[in-house]
C-alpha atoms as a PDB file:
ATOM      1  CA  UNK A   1      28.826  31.206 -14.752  1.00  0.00           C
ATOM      2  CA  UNK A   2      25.458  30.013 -14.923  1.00  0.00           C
ATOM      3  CA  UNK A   3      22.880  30.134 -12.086  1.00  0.00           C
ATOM      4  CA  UNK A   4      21.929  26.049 -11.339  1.00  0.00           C
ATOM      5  CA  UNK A   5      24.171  23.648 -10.851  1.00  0.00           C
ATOM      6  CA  UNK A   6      23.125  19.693 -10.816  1.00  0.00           C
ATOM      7  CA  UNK A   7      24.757  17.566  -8.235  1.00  0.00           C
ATOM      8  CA  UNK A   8      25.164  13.775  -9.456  1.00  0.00           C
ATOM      9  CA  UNK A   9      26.343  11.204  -7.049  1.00  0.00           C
ATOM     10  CA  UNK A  10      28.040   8.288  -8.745  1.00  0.00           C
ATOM     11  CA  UNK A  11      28.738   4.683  -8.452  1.00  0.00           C
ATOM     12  CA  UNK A  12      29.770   2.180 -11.298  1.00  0.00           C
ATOM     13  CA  UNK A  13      27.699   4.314 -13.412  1.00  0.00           C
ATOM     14  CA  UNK A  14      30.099   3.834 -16.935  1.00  0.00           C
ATOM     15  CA  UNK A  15      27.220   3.069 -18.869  1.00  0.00           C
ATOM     16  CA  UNK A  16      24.982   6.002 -18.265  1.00  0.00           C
ATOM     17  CA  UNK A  17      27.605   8.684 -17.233  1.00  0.00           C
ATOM     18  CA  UNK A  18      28.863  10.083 -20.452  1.00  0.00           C
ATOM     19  CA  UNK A  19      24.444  10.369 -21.467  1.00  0.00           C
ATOM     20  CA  UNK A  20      23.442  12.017 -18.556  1.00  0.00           C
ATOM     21  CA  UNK A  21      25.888  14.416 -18.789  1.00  0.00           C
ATOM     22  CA  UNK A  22      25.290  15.198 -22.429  1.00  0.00           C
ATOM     23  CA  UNK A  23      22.061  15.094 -21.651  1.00  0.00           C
ATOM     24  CA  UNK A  24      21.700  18.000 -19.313  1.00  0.00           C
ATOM     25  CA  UNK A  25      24.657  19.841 -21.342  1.00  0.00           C
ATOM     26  CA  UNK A  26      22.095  19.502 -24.404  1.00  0.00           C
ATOM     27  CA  UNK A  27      18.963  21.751 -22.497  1.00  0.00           C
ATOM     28  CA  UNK A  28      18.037  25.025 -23.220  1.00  0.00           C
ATOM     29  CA  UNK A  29      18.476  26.547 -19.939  1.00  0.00           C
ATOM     30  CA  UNK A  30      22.604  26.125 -19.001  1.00  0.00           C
ATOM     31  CA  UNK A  31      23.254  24.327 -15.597  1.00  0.00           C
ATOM     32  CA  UNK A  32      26.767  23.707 -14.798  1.00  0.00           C
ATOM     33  CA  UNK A  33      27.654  19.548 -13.537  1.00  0.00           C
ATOM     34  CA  UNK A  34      29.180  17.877 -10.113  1.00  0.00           C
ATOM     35  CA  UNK A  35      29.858  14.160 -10.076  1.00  0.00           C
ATOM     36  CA  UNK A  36      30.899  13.082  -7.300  1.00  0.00           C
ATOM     37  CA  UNK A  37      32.240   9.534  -7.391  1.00  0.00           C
ATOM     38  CA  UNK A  38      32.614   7.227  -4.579  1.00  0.00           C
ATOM     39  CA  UNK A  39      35.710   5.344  -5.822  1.00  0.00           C
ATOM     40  CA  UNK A  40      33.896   4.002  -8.615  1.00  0.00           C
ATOM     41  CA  UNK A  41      35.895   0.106 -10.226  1.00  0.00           C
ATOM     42  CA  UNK A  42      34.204  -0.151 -13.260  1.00  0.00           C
ATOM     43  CA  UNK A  43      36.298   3.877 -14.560  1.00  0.00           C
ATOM     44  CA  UNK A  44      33.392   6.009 -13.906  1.00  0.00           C
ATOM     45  CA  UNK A  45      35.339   8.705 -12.857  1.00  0.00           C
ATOM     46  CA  UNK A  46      38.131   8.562 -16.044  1.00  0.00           C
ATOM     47  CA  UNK A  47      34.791   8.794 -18.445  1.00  0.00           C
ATOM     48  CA  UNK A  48      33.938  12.278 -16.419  1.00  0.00           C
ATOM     49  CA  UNK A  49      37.866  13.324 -16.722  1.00  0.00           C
ATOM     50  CA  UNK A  50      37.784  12.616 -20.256  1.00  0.00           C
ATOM     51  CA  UNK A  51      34.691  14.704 -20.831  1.00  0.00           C
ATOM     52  CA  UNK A  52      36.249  17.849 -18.787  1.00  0.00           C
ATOM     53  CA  UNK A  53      38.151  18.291 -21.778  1.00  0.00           C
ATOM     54  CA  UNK A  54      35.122  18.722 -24.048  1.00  0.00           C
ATOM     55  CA  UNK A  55      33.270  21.009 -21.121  1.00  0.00           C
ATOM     56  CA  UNK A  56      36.045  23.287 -19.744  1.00  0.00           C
ATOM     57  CA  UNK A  57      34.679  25.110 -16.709  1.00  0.00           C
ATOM     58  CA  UNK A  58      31.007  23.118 -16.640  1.00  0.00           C
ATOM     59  CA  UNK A  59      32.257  19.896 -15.296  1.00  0.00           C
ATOM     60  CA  UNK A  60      33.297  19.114 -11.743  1.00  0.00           C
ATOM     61  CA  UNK A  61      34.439  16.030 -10.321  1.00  0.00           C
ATOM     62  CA  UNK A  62      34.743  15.462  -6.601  1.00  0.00           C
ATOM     63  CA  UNK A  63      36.656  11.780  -6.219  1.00  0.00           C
ATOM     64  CA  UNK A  64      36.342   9.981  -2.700  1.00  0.00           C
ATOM     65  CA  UNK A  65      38.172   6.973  -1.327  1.00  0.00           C
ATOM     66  CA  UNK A  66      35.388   3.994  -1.585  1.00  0.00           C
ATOM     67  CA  UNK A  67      31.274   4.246  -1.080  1.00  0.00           C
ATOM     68  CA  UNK A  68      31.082   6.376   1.903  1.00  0.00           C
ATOM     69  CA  UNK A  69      26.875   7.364   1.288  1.00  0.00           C
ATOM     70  CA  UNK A  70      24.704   9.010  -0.621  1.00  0.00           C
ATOM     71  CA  UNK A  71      23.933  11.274   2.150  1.00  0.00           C
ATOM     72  CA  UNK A  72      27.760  12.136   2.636  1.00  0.00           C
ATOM     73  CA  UNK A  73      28.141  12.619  -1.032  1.00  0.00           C
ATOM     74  CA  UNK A  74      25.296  15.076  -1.395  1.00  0.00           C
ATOM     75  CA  UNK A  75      26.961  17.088   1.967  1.00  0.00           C
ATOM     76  CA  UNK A  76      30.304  17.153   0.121  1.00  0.00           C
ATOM     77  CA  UNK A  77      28.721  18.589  -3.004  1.00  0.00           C
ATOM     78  CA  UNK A  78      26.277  21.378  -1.168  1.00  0.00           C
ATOM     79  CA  UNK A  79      29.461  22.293   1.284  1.00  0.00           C
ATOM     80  CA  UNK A  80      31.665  22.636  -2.529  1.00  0.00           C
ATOM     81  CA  UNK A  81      28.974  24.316  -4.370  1.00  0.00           C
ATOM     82  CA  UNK A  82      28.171  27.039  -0.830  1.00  0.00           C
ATOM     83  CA  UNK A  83      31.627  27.542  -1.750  1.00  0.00           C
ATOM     84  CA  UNK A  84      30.506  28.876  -5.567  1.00  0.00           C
ATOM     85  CA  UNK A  85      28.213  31.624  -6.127  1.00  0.00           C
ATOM     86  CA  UNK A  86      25.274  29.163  -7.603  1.00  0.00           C
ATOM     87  CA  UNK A  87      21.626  30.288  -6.191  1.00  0.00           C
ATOM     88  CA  UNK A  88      19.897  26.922  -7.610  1.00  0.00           C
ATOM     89  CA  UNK A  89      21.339  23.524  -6.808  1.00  0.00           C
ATOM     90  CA  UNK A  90      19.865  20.069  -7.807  1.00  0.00           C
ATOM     91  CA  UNK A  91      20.366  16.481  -6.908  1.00  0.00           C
ATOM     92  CA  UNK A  92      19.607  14.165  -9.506  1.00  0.00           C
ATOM     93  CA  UNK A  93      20.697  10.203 -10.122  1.00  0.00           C
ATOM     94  CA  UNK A  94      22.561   9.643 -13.175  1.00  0.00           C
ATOM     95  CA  UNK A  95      20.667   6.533 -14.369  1.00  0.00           C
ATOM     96  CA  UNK A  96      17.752   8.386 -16.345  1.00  0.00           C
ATOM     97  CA  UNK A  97      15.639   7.802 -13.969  1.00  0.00           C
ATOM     98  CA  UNK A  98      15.143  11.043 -13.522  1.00  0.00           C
ATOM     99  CA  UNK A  99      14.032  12.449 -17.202  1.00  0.00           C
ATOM    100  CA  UNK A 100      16.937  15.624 -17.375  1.00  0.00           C
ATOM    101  CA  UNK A 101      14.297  17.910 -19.346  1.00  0.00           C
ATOM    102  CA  UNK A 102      12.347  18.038 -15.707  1.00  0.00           C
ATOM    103  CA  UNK A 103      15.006  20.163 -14.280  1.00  0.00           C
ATOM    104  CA  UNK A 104      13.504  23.220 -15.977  1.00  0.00           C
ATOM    105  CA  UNK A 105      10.487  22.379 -14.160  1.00  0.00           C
ATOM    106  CA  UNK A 106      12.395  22.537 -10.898  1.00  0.00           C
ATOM    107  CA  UNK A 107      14.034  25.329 -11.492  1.00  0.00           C
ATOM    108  CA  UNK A 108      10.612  27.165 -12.649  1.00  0.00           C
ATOM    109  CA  UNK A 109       9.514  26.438  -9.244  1.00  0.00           C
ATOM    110  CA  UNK A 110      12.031  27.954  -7.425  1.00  0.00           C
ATOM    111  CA  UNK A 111      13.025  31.164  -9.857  1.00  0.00           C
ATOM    112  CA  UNK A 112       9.800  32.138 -10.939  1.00  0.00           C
ATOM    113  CA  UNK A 113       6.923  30.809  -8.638  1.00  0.00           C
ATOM    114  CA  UNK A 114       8.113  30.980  -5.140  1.00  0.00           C
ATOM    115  CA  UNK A 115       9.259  27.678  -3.701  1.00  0.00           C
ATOM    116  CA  UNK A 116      12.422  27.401  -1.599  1.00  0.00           C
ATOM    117  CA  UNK A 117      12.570  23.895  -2.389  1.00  0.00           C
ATOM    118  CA  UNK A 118      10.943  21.991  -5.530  1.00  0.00           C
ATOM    119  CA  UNK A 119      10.570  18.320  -5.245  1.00  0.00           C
ATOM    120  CA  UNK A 120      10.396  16.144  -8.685  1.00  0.00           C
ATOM    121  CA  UNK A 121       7.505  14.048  -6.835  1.00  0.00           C
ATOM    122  CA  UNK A 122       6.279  10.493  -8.201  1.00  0.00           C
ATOM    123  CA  UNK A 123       3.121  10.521  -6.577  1.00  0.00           C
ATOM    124  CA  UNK A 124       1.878  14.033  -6.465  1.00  0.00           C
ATOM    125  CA  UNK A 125      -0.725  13.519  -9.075  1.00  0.00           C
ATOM    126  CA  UNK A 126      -1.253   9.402  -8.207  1.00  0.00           C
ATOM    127  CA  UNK A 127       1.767   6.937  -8.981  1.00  0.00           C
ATOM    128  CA  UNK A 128       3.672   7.767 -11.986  1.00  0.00           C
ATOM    129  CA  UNK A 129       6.528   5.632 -11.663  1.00  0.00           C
ATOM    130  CA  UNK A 130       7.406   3.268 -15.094  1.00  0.00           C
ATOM    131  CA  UNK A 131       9.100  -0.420 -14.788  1.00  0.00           C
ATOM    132  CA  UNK A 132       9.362  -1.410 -11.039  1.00  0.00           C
ATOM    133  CA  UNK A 133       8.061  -4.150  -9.703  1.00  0.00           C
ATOM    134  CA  UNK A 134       5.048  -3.896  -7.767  1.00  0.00           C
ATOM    135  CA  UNK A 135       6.518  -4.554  -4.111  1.00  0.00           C
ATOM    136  CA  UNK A 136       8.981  -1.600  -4.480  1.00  0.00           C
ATOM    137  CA  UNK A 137       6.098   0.732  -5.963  1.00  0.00           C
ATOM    138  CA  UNK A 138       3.581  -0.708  -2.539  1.00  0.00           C
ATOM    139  CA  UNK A 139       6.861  -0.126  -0.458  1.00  0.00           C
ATOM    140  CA  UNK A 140       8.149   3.397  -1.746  1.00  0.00           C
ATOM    141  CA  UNK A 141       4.354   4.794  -1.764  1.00  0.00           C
ATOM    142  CA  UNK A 142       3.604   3.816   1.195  1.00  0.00           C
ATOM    143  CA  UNK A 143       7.212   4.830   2.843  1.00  0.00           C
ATOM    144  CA  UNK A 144       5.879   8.122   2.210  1.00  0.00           C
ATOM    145  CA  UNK A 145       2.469   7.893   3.464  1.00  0.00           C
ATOM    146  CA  UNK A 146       3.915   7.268   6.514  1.00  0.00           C
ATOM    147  CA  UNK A 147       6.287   9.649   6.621  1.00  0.00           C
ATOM    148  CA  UNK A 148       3.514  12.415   6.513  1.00  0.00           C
ATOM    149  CA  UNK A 149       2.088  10.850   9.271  1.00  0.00           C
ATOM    150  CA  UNK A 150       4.785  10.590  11.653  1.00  0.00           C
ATOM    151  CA  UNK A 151       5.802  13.941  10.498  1.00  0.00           C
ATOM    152  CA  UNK A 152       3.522  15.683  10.118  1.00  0.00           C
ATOM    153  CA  UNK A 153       5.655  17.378   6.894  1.00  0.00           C
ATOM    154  CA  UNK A 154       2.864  17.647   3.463  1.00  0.00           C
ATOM    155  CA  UNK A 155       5.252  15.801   1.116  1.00  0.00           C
ATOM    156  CA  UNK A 156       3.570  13.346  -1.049  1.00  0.00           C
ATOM    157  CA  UNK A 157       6.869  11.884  -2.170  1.00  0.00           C
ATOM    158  CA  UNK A 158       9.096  12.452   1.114  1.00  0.00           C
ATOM    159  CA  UNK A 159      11.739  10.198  -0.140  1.00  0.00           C
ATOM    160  CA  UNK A 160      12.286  11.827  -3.483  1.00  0.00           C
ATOM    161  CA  UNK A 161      16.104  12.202  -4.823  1.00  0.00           C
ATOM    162  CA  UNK A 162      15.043  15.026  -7.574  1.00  0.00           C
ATOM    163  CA  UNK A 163      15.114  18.200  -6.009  1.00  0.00           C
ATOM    164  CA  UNK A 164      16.084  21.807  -6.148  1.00  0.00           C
ATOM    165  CA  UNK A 165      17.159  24.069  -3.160  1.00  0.00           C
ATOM    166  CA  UNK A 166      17.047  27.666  -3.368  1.00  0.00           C
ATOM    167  CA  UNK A 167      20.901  28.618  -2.407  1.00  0.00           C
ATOM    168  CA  UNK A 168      19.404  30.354   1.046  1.00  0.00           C
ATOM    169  CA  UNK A 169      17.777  26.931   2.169  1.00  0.00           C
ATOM    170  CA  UNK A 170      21.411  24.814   1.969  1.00  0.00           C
ATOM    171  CA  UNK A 171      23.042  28.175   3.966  1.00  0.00           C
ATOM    172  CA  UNK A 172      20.602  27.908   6.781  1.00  0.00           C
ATOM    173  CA  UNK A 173      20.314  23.934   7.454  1.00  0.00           C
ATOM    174  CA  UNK A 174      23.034  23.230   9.326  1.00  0.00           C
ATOM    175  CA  UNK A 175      24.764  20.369   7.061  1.00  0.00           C
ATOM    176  CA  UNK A 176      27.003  19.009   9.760  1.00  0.00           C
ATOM    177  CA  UNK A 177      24.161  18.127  11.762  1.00  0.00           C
ATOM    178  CA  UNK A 178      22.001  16.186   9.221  1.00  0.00           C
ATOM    179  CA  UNK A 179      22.813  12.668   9.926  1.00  0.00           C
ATOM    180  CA  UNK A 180      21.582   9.828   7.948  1.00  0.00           C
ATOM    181  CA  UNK A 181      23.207   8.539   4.898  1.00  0.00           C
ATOM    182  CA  UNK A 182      20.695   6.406   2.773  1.00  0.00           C
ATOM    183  CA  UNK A 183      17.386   6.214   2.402  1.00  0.00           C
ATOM    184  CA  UNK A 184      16.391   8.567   5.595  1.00  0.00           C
ATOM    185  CA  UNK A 185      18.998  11.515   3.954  1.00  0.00           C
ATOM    186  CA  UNK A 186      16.422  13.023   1.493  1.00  0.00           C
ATOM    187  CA  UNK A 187      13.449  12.930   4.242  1.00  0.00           C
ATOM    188  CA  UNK A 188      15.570  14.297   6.573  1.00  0.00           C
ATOM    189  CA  UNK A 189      17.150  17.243   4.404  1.00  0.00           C
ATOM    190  CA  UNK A 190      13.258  17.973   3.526  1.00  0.00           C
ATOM    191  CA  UNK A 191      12.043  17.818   7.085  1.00  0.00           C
ATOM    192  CA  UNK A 192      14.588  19.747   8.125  1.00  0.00           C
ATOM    193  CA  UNK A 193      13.561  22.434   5.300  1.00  0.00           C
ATOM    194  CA  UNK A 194      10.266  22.323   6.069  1.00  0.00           C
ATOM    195  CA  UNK A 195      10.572  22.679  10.143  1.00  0.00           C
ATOM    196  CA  UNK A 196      12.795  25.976   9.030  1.00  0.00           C
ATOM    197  CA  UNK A 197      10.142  27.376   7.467  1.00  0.00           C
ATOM    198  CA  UNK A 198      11.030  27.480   4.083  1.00  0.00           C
ATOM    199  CA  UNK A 199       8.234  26.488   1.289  1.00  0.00           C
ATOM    200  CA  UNK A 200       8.317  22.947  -0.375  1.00  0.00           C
ATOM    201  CA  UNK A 201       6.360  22.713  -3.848  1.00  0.00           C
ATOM    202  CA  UNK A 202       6.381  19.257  -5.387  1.00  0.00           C
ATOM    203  CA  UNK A 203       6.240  19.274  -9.147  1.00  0.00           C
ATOM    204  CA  UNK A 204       5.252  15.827 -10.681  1.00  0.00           C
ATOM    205  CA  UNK A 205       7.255  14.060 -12.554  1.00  0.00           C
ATOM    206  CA  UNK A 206       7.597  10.548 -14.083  1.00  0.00           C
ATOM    207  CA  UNK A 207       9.950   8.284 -12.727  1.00  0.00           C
ATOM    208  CA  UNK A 208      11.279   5.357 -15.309  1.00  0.00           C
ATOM    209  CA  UNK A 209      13.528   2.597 -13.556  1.00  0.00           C
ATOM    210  CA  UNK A 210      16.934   2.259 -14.738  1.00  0.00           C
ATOM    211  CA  UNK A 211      17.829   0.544 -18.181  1.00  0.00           C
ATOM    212  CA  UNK A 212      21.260   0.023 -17.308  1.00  0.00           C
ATOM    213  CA  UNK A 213      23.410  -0.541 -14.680  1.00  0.00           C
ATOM    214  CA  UNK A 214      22.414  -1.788 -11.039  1.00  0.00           C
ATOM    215  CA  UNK A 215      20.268  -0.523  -8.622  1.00  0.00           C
ATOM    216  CA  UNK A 216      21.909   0.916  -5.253  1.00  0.00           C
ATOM    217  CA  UNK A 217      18.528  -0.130  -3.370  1.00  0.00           C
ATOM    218  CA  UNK A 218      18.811  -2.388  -0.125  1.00  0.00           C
ATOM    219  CA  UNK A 219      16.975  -3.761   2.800  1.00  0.00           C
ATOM    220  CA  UNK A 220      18.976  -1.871   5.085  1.00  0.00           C
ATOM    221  CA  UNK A 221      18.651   1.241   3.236  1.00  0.00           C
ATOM    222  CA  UNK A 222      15.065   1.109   3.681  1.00  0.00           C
ATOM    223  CA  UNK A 223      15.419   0.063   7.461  1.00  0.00           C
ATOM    224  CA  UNK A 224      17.230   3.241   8.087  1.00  0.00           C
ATOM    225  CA  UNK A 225      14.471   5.063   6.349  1.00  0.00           C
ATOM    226  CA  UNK A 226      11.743   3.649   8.813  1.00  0.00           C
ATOM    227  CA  UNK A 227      13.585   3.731  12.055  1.00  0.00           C
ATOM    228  CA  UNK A 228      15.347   7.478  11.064  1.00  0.00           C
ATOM    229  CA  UNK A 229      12.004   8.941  10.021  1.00  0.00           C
ATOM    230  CA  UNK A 230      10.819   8.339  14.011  1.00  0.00           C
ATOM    231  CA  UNK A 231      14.579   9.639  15.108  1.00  0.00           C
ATOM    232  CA  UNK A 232      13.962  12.692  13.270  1.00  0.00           C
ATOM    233  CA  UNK A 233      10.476  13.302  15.004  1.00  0.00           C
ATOM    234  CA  UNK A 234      11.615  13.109  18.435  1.00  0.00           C
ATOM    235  CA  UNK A 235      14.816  14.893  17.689  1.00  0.00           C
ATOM    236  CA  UNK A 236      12.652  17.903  16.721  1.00  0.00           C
ATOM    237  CA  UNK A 237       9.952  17.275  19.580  1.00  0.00           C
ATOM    238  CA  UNK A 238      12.412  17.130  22.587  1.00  0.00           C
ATOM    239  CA  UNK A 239      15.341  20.063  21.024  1.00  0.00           C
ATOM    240  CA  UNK A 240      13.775  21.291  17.858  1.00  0.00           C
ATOM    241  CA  UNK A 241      16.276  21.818  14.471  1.00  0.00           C
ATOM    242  CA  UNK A 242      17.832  24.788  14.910  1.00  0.00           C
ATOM    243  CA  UNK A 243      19.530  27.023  11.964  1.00  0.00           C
ATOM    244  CA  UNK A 244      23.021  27.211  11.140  1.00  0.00           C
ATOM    245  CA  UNK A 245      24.939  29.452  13.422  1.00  0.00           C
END
C-alpha cells in the first residue's frame, strides 16, 4: 500500500472523472484514490465502478444518498482513510482545476521539508489563477485577505481546496466538531490546524477554471464563508479549539 492517498469529492463529474483518475494513476510517485460521490444523476459513480476493475486495490468509492456537502464529504473520507494506515492524505477537485502533477509538490512539503499541512495556494506568489472572470478572482482574493485579518491565521489562500495533511494533523482535529459545509469548511479545517499548532506551508500553484462540467460555486456558499470565518474567531476567543480526546 502506498503512503498518500487523494480524496476526490464528486458531483455530476462524468466528463472529467475517468481523466482525473488516470491522471493521478499516470504520476511517478503512487497515491492510492477516494471518490466520494454525493448521489451523482448524470452515472458518475458507475464510471468509478467500472474503473475498479482496471485498478484493483487503488480505487475507493464511498456512495452517499444525495448532495449532503463538501465539508461532510471530506469528513467521511478523512474518518475512512484514519481507518487505513495512509500518513499523507489530499483533497483535490476532480475538474483539473487542480493540475494532478502538483501533488508531488504537496507531498514534498510534508515528507521531506517539514510542513504538517501543505496548501496548493493561488496567490502565494501574486494571483495565478487562469480563466475566471474577474469578479470571482476580486471576490476569492480578497475572501482571503480578510480571512487573515479576522484570523489572524498567515494563509495567503485560506480558502484553498488543494491540500495535504500529515496523517497526525487529521488524528488530532477533532472532525466531529468542525462544522461548516461549503465554502467556510477548508478555512475552518486550516484554522483549526493552525490554532493546534501544527505548521502550514503554502506551495504555489496555478489554478485553471474548469473546461467541463459546471461549477458547484454559489452565493450562499460564499455567505457561509464570510459569516463562518467571524463564527470561527469567537468560537476560539471565548472556548478555544481543543484536540481530539
Amino acid at each position: 500500500m502506498p503512503d498518500s492517498i487523494v480524496i476526490i469529492p464528486t458531483y455530476n463529474e462524468k466528463e472529467n472523472i475517468e481523466a482525473i483518475i488516470k491522471a493521478v494513476f499516470d504520476l511517478p510517485k503512487e497515491f492510492d484514490i477516494l471518490i466520494i460521490d454525493d448521489g451523482s444523476p448524470d452515472g458518475t459513480a458507475d464510471i468509478v465502478k467500472r474503473l475498479q476493475t482496471e485498478f484493483p486495490g487503488r480505487l475507493s468509492l464511498i456512495e452517499r444518498s444525495g448532495k449532503l456537502g463538501l465539508g461532510t464529504a471530506y469528513i467521511a473520507g478523512f474518518k475512512w482513510v484514519l481507518d487505513r494506515s495512509y500518513e499523507y492524505i489530499f483533497e483535490m477537485d476532480a475538474d483539473f482545476s487542480h493540475n494532478p502533477n502538483d501533488l508531488l509538490k504537496l507531498y514534498t512539503a510534508c515528507a521531506n521539508e517539514g510542513a504538517d499541512l501543505a496548501v496548493g495556494s493561488r496567490y502565494y506568489s501574486g494571483v495565478n489563477v487562469v480563466n475566471w472572470p474577474m469578479g470571482r478572482v476580486l471576490m476569492s482574493y480578497f475572501a482571503s485577505k480578510y480571512v487573515r485579518i479576522v484570523t489572524g491565521m498567515k494563509v495567503k489562500d485560506a480558502t484553498a481546496g488543494f491540500v495535504c495533511y500529515r496523517r497526525k494533523v487529521l488524528e488530532t482535529i477533532d472532525l466531529d466538531n468542525i462544522r461548516f459545509k461549503g465554502y467556510a469548511f477548508q478555512v475552518e479545517m486550516k484554522y483549526t490546524a493552525y490554532c493546534l499548532g501544527f505548521n502550514i506551508k503554502e506551495v504555489s500553484i496555478v489554478f485553471v477554471n474548469r473546461m467541463l462540467g459546471t461549477s458547484k460555486m454559489n452565493s450562499g456558499i460564499f455567505a457561509e464563508g464570510v459569516f463562518g470565518v467571524l463564527t470561527m474567531r469567537f468560537r476560539q476567543l471565548f472556548g478555544g479549539i481543543k484536540k481530539k480526546q
